[in-house]
Structure formats: structure tokens, C-alpha cells
Protein backbone atom coordinates (compact mmCIF):
# COMPACT_ATOMS: atom_id res chain seq x y z
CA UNK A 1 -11.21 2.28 20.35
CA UNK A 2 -11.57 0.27 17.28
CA UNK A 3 -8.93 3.68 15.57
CA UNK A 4 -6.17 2.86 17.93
CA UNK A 5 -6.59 -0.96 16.94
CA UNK A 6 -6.32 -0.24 12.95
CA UNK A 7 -3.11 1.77 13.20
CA UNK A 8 -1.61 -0.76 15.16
CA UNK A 9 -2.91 -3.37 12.62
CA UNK A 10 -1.47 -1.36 9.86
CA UNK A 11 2.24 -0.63 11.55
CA UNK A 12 2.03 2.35 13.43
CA UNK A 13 0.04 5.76 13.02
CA UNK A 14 2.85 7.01 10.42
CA UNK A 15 1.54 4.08 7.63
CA UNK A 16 -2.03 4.80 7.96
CA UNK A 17 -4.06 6.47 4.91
CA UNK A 18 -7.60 7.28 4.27
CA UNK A 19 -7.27 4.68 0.77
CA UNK A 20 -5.32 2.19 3.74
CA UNK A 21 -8.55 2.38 5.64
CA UNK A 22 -10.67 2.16 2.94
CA UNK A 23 -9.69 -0.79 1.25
CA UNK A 24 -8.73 -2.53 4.76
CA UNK A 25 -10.14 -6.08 4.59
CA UNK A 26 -10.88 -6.76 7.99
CA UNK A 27 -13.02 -4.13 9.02
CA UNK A 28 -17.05 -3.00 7.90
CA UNK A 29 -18.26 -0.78 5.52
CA UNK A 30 -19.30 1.04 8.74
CA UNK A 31 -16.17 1.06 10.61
CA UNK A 32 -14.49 2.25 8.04
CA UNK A 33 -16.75 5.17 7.88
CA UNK A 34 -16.27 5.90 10.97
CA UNK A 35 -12.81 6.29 10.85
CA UNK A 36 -12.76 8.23 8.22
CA UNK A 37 -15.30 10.77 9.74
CA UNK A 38 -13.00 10.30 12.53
CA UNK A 39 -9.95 11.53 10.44
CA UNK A 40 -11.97 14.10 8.64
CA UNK A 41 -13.12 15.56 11.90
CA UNK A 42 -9.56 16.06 13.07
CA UNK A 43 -8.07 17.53 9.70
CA UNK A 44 -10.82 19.82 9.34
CA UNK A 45 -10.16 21.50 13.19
CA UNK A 46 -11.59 19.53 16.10
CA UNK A 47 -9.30 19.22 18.60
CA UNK A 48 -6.85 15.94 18.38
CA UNK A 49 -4.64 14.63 20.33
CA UNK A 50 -1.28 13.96 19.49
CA UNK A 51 -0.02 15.18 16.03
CA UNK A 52 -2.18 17.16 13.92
CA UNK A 53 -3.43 15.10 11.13
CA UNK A 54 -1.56 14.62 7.64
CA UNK A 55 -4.64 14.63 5.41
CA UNK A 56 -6.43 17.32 3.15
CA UNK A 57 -10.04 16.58 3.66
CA UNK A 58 -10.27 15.85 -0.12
CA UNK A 59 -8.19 12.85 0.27
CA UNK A 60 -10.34 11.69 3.20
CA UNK A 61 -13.75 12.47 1.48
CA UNK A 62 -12.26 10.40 -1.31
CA UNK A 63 -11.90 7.46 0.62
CA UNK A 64 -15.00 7.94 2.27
CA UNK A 65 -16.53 7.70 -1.27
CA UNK A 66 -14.95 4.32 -2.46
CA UNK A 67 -16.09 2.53 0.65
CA UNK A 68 -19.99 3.71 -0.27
CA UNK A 69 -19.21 2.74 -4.18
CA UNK A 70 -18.12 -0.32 -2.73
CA UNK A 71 -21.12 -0.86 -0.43
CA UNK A 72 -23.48 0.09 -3.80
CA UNK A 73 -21.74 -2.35 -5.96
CA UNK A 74 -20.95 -5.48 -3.08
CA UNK A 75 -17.49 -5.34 -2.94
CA UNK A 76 -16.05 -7.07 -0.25
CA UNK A 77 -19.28 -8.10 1.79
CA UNK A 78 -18.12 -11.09 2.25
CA UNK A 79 -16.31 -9.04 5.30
CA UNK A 80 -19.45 -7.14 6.25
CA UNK A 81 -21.97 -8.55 8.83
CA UNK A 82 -25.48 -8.56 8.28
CA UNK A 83 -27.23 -4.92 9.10
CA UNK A 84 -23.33 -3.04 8.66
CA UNK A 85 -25.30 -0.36 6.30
């Protein structure tokens, strides 16, 4: 699960933020999306595994909203493959 692989990219599941995954450089407008949804999902009630999730669903939808302002305006598609969005 591309999730798992982030947080260990990032140091561990205690360093990882919504802005961290937003403004990650290695991973699509798409993934990044989908983690987010991911992370909203959890903090807003679904069942998760583990610890319960750190994050007001404000944050998150923040986050969620620079990586589409970034998609709008081309920032960082040099990262993005052809068809991510």
C-alpha cells in the first residue's frame, strides 16, 4: 500500500502531516489525493487500524486543496506522469 510506503519514506507514522503529504515530491497529484482521502476517511470515523488519527478534517481538507491549486497552476508536474488528473 503506497500509505504504508510514504510514512516510512517520511520517518515513521509519528512525522507524517496532511501539508507533509501534500507537498511530498515524489509522489502524484493523485496519490497524494488519495492519501489524503485516506486520512480524512479515518479522522472523520471509519474504522482504522492502529492509533486513531491526529488530524481535524480541516487540516486534511486543507491539504487536499493545495495539491488541486497546485494541479490548476502546474506546480510540480515535472513529478506527475502523463494522465495523473
Amino acid at each position: 500500500m503506497i500509505f504504508d510506503t510514504l510514512k516510512q519514506r517520511m520517518g515513521g507514522k509519528d512525522q507524517l502531516t496532511p501539508m507533509q503529504i501534500a507537498h511530498h515530491p515524489l509522489f502524484t497529484a493523485r496519490d497524494k489525493i488519495a492519501l489524503l482521502h485516506q486520512l480524512k476517511a479515518e479522522a472523520t470515523g471509519a474504522p482504522v487500524e492502529g492509533a486513531a488519527v491526529a488530524y481535524e478534517p480541516e487540516e486534511i481538507d486543507q491539504a487536499i486543496a493545495e495539491v488541486r491549486e497546485g494541479v490548476e497552476s502546474a506546480v510540480g508536474t515535472e513529478t506527475v506522469l502523463k494522465g495523473d488528473y
